[in-house]
PDB file of N, CA and C in Angstrom:
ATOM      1  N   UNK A   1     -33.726  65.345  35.331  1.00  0.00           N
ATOM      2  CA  UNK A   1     -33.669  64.210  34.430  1.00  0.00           C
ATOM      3  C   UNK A   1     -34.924  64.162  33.559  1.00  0.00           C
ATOM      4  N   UNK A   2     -35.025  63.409  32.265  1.00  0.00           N
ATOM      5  CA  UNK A   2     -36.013  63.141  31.697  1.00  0.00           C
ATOM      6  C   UNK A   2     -37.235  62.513  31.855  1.00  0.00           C
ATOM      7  N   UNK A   3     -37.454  61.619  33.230  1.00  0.00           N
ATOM      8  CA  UNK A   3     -38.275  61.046  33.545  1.00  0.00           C
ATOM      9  C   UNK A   3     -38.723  60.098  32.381  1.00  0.00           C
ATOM     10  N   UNK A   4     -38.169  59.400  31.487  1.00  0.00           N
ATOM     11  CA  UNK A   4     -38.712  58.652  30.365  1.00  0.00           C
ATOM     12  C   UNK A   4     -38.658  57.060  30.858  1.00  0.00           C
ATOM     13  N   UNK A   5     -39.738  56.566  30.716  1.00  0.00           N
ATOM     14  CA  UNK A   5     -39.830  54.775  31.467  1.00  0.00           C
ATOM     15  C   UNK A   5     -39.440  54.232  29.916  1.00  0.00           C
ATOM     16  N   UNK A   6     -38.571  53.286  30.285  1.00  0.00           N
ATOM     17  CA  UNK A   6     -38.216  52.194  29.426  1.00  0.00           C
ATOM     18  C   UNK A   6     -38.365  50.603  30.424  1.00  0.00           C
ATOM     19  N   UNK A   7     -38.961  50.735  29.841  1.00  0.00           N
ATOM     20  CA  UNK A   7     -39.519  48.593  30.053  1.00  0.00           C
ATOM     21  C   UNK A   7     -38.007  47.907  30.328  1.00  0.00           C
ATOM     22  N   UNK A   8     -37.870  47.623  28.966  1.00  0.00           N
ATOM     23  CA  UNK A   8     -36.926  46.834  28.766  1.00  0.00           C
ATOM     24  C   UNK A   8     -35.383  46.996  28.366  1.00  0.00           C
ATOM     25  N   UNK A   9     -34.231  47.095  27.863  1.00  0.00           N
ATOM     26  CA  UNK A   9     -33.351  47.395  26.974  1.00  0.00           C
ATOM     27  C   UNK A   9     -32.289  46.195  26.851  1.00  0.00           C
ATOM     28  N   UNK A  10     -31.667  46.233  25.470  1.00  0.00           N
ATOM     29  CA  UNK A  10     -30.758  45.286  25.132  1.00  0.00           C
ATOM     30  C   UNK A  10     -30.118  45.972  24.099  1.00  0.00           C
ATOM     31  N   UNK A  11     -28.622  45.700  24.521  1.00  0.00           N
ATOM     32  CA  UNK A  11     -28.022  46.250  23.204  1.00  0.00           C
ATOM     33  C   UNK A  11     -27.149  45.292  22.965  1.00  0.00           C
ATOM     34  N   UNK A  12     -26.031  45.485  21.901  1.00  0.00           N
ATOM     35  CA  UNK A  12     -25.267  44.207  21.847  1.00  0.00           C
ATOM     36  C   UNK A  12     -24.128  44.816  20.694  1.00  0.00           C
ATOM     37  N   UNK A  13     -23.139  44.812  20.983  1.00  0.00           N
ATOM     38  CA  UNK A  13     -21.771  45.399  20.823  1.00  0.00           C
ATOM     39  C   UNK A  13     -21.183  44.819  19.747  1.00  0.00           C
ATOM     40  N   UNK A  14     -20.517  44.635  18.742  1.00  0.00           N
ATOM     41  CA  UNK A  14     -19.642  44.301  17.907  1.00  0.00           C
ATOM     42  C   UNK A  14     -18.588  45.215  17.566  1.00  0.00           C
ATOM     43  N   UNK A  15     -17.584  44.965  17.561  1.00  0.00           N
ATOM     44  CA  UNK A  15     -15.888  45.174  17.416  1.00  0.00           C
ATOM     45  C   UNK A  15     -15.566  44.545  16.464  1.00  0.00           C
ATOM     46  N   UNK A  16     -14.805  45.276  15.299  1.00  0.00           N
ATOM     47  CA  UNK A  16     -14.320  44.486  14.337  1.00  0.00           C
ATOM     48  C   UNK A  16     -12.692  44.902  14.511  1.00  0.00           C
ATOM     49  N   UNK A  17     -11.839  44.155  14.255  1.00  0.00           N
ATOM     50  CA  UNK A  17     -10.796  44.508  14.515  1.00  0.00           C
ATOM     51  C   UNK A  17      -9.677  43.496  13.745  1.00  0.00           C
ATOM     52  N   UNK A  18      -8.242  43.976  13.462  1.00  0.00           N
ATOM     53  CA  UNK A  18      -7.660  43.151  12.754  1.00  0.00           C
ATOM     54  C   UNK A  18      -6.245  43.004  13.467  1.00  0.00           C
ATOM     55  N   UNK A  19      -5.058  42.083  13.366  1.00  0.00           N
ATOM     56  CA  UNK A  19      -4.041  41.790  14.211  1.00  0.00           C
ATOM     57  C   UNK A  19      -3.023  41.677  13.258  1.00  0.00           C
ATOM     58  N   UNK A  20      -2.149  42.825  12.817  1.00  0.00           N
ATOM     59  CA  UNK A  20      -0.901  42.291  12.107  1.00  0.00           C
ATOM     60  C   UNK A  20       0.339  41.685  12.653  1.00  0.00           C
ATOM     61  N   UNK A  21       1.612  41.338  12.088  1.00  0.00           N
ATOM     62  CA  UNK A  21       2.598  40.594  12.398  1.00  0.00           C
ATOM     63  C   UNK A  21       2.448  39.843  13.687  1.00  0.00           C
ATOM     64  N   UNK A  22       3.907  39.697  14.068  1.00  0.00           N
ATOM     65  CA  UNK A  22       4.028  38.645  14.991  1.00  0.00           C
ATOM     66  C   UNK A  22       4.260  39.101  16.545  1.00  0.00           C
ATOM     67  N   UNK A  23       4.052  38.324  17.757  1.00  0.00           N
ATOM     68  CA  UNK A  23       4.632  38.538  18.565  1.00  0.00           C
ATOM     69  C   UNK A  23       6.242  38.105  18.744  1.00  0.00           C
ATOM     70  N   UNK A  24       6.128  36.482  18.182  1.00  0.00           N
ATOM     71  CA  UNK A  24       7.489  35.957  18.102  1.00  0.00           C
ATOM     72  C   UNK A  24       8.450  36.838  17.381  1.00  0.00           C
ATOM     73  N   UNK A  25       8.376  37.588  16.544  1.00  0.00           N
ATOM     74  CA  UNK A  25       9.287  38.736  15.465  1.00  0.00           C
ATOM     75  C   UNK A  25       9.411  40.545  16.361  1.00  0.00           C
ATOM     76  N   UNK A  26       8.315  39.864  16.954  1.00  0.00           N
ATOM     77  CA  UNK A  26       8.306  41.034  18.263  1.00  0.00           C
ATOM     78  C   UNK A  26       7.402  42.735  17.115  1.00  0.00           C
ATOM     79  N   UNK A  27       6.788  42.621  15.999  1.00  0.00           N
ATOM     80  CA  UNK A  27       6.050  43.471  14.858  1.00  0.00           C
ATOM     81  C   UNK A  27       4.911  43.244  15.224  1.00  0.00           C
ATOM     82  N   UNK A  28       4.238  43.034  16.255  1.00  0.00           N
ATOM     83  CA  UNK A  28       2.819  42.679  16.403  1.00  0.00           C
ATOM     84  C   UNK A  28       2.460  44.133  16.151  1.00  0.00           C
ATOM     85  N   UNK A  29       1.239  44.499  15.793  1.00  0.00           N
ATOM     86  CA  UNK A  29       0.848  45.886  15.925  1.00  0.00           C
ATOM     87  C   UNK A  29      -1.507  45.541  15.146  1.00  0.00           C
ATOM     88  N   UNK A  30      -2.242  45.729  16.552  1.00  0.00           N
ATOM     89  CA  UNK A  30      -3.703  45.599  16.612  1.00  0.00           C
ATOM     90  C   UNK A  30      -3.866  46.640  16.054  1.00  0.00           C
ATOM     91  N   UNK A  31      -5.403  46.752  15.619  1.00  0.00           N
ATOM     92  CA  UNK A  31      -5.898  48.126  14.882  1.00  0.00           C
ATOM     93  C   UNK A  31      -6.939  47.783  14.588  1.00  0.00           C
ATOM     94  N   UNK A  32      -8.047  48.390  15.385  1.00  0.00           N
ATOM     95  CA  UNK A  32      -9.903  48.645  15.321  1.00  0.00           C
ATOM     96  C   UNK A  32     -10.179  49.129  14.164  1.00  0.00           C
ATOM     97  N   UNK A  33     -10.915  48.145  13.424  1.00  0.00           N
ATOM     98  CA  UNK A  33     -11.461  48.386  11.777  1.00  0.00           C
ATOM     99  C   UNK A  33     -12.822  49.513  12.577  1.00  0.00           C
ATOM    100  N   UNK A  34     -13.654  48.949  13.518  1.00  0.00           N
ATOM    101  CA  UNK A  34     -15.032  49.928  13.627  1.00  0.00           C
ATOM    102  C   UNK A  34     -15.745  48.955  14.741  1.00  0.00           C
ATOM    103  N   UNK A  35     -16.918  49.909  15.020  1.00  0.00           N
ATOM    104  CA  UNK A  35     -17.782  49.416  16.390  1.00  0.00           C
ATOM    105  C   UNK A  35     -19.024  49.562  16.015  1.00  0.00           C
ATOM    106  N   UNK A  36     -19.873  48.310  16.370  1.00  0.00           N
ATOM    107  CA  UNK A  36     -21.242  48.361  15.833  1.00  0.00           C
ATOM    108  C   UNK A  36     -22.594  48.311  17.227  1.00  0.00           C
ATOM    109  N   UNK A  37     -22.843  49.283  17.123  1.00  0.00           N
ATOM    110  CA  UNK A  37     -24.017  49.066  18.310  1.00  0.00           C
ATOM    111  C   UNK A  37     -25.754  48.822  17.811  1.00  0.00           C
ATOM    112  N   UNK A  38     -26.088  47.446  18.618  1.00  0.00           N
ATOM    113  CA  UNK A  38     -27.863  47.632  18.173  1.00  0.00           C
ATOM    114  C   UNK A  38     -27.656  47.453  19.570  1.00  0.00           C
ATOM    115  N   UNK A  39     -29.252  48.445  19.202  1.00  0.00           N
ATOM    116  CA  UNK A  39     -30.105  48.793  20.894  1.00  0.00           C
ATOM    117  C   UNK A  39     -31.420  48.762  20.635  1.00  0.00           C
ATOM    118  N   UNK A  40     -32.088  47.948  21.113  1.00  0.00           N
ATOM    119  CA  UNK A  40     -33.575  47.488  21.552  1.00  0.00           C
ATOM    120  C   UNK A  40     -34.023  48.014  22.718  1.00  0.00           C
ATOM    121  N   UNK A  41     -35.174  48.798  22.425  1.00  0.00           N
ATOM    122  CA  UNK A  41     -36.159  49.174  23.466  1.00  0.00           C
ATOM    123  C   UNK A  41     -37.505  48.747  23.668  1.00  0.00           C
ATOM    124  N   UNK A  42     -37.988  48.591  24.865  1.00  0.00           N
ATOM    125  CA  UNK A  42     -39.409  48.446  25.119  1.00  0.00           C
ATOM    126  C   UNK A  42     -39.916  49.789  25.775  1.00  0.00           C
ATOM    127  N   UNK A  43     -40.913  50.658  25.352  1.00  0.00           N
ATOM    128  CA  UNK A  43     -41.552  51.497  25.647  1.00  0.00           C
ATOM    129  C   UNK A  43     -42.765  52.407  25.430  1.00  0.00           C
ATOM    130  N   UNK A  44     -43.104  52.340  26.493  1.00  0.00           N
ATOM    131  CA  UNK A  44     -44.637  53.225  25.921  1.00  0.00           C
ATOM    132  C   UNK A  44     -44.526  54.402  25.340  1.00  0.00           C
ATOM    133  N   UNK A  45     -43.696  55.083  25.332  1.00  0.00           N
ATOM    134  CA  UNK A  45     -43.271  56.791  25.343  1.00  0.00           C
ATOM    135  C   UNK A  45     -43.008  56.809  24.149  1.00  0.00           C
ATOM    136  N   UNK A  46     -43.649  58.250  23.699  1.00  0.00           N
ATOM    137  CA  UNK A  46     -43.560  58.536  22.589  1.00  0.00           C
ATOM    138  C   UNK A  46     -42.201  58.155  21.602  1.00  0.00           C
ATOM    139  N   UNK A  47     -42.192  58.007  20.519  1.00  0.00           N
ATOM    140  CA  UNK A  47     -40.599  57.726  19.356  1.00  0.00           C
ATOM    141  C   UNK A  47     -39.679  58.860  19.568  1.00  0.00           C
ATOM    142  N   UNK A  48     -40.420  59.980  19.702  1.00  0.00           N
ATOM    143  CA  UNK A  48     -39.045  61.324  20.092  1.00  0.00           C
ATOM    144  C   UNK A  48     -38.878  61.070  21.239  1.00  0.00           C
ATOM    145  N   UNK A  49     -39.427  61.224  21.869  1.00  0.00           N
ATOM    146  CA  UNK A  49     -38.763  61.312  23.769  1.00  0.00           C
ATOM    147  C   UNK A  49     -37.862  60.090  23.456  1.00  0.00           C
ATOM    148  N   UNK A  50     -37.967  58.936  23.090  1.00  0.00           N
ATOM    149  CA  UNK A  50     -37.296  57.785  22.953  1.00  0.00           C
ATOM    150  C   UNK A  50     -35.928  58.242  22.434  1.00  0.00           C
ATOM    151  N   UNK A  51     -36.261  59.000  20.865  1.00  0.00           N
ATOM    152  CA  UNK A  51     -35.115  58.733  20.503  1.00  0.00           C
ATOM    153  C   UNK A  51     -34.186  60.520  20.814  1.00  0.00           C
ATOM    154  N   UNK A  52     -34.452  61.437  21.792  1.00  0.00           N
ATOM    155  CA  UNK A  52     -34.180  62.149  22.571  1.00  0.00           C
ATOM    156  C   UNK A  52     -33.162  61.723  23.741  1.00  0.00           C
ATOM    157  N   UNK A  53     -33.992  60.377  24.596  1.00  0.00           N
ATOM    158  CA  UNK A  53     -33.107  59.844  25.400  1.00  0.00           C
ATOM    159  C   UNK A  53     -31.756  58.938  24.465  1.00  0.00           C
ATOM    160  N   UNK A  54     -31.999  58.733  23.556  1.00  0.00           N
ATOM    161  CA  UNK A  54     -31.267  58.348  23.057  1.00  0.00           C
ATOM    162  C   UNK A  54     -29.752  58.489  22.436  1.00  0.00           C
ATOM    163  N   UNK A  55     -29.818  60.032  21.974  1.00  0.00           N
ATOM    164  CA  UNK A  55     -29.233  61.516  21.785  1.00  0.00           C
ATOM    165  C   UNK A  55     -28.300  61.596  22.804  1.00  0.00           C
ATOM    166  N   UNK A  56     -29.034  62.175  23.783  1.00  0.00           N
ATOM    167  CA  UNK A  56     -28.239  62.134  24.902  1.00  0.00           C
ATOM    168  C   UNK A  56     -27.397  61.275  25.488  1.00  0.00           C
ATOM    169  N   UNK A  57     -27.909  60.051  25.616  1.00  0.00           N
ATOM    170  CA  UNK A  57     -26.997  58.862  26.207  1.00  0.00           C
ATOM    171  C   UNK A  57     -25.716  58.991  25.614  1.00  0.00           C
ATOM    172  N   UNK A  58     -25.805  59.182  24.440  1.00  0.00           N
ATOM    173  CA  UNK A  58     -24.587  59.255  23.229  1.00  0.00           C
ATOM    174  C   UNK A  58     -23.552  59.719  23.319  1.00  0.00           C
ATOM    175  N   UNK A  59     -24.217  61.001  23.684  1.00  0.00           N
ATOM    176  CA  UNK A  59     -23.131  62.028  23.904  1.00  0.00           C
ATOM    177  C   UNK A  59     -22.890  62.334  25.003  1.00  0.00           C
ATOM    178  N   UNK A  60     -23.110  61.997  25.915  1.00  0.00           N
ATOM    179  CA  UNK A  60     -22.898  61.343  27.247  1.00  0.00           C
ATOM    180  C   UNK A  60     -22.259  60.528  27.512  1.00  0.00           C
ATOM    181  N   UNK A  61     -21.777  59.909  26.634  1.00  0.00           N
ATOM    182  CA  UNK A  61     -21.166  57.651  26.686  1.00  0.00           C
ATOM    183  C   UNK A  61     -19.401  57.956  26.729  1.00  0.00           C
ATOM    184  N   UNK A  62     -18.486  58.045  27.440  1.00  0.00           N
ATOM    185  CA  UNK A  62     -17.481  58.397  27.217  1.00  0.00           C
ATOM    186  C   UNK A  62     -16.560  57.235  26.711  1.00  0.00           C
ATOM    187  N   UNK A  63     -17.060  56.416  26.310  1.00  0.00           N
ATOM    188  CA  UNK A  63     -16.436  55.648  25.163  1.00  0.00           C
ATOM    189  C   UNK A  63     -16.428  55.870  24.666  1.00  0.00           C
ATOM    190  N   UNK A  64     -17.807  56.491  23.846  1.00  0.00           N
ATOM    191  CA  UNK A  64     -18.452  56.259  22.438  1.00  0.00           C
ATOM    192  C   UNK A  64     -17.221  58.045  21.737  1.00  0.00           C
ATOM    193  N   UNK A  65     -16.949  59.059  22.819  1.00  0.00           N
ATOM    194  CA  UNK A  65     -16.722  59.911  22.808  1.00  0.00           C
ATOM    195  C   UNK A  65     -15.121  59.490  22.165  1.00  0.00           C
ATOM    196  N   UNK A  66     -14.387  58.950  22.821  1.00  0.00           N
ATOM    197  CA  UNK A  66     -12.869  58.193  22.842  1.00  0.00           C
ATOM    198  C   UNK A  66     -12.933  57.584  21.764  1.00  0.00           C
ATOM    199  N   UNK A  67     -13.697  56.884  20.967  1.00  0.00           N
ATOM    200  CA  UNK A  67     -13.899  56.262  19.432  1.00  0.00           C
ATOM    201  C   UNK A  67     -13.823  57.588  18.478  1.00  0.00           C
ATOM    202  N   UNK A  68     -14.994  58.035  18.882  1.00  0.00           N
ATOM    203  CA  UNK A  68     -15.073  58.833  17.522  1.00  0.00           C
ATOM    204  C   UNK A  68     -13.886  60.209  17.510  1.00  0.00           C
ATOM    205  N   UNK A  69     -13.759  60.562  19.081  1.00  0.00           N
ATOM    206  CA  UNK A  69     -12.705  61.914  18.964  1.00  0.00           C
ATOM    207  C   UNK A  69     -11.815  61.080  19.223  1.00  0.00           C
ATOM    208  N   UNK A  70     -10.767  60.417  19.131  1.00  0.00           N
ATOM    209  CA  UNK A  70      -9.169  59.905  19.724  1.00  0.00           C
ATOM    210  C   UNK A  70      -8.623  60.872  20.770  1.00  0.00           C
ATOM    211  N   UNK A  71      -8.388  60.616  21.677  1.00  0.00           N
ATOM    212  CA  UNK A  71      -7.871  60.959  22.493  1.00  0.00           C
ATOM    213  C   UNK A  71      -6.318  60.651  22.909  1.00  0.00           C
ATOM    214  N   UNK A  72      -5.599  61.511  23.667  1.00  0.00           N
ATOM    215  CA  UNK A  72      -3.744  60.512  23.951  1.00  0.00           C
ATOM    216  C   UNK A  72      -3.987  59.939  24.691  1.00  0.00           C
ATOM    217  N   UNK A  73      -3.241  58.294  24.816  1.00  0.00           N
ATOM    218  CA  UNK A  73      -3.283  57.778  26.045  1.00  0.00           C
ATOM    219  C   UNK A  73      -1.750  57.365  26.237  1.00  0.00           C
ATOM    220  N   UNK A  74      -1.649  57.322  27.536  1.00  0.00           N
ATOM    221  CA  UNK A  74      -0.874  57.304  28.142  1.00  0.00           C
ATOM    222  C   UNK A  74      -0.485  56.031  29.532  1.00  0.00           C
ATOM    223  N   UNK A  75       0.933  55.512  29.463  1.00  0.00           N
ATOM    224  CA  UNK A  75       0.738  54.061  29.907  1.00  0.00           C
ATOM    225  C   UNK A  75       1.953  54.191  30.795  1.00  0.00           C
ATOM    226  N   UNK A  76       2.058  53.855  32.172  1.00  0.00           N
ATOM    227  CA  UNK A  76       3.463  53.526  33.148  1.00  0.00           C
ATOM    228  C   UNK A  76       2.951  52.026  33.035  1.00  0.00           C
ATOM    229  N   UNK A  77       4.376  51.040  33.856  1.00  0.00           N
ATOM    230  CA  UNK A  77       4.270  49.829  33.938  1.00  0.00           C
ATOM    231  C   UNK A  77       5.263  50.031  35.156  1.00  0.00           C
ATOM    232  N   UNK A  78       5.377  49.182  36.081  1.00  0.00           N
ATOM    233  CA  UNK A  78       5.948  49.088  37.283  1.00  0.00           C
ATOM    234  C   UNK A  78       6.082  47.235  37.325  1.00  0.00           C
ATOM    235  N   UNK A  79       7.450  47.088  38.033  1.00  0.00           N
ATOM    236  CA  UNK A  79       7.974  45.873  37.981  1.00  0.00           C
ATOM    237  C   UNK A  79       8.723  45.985  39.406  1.00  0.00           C
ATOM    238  N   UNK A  80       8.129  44.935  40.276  1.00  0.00           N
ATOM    239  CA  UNK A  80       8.876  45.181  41.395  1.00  0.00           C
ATOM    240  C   UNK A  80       9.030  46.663  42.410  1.00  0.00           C
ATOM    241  N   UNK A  81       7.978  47.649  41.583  1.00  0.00           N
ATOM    242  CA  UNK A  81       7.700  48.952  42.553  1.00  0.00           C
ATOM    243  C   UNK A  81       8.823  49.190  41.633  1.00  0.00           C
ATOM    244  N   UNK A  82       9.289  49.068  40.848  1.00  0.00           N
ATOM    245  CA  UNK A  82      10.656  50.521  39.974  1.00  0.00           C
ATOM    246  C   UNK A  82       9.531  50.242  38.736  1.00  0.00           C
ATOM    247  N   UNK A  83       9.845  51.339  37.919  1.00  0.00           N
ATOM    248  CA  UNK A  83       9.756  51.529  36.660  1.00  0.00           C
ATOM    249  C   UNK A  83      10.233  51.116  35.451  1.00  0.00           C
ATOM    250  N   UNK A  84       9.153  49.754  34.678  1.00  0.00           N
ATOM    251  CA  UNK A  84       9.607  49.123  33.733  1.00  0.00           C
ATOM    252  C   UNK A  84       9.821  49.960  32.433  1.00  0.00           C
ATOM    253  N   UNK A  85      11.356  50.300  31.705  1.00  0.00           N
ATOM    254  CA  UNK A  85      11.198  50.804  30.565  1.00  0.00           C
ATOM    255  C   UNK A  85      10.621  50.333  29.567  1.00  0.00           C
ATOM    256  N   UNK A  86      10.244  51.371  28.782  1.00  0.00           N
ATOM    257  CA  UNK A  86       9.701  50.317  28.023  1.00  0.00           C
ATOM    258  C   UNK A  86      10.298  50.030  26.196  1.00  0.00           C
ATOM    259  N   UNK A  87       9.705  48.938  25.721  1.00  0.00           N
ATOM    260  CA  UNK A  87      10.266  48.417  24.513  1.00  0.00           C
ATOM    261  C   UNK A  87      12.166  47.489  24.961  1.00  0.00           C
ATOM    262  N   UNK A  88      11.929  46.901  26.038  1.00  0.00           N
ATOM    263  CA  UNK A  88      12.947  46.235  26.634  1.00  0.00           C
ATOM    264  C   UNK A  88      14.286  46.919  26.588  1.00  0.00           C
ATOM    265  N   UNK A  89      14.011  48.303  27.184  1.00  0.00           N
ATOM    266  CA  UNK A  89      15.355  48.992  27.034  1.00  0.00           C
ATOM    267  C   UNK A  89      16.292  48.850  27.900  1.00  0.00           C
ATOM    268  N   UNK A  90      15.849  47.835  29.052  1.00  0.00           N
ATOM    269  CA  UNK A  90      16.559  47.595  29.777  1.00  0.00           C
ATOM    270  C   UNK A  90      18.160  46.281  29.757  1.00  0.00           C
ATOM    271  N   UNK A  91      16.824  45.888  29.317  1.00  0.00           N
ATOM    272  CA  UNK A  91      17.625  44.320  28.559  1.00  0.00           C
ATOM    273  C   UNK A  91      19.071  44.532  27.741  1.00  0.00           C
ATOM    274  N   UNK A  92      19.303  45.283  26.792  1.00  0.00           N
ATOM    275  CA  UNK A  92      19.719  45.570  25.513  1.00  0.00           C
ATOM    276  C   UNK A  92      21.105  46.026  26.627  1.00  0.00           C
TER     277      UNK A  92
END
């Protein structure tokens, strides 16, 4: 590991995001405009080692990884232990 002391840290997240149509019309459909990260440090250590550990964390962060590369995801739902179809294909 890097052995780098940090004092303190704070970061603080923002999500911007927007919500079209309806649920009642059953057209709802979400969609992430972007993600904003500030990060505050306290430390004695030099500005590179700082912003070194910093680097790394990054690309390390497997969120941050899932934002910027998209990845497939993939979803079961279970109802009663059987398998809920989905988009109410059952119903119909």
């Amino acid at each position: 590991m890097l052995k780098i002391k940090v004092d303190h840290a704070r970061v603080n997240v923002t999500a911007s995001y927007r919500v079209r149509g309806s649920v009642l019309r059953g057209d709802i459909q979400a969609e992430m405009i972007g993600v904003e990260t500030r990060l505050a440090l306290d430390s004695q250590e030099p500005p590179e080692r700082i912003a070194r550990l910093v680097e790394l964390a990054e690309r390390g962060c497997f969120i941050m990884s899932a934002l910027q590369n998209p990845v497939s995801v993939t979803s079961t739902v279970a109802l009663n232990g059987e398998a809920l179809p989905k988009g109410g294909e059952a119903s119909k």
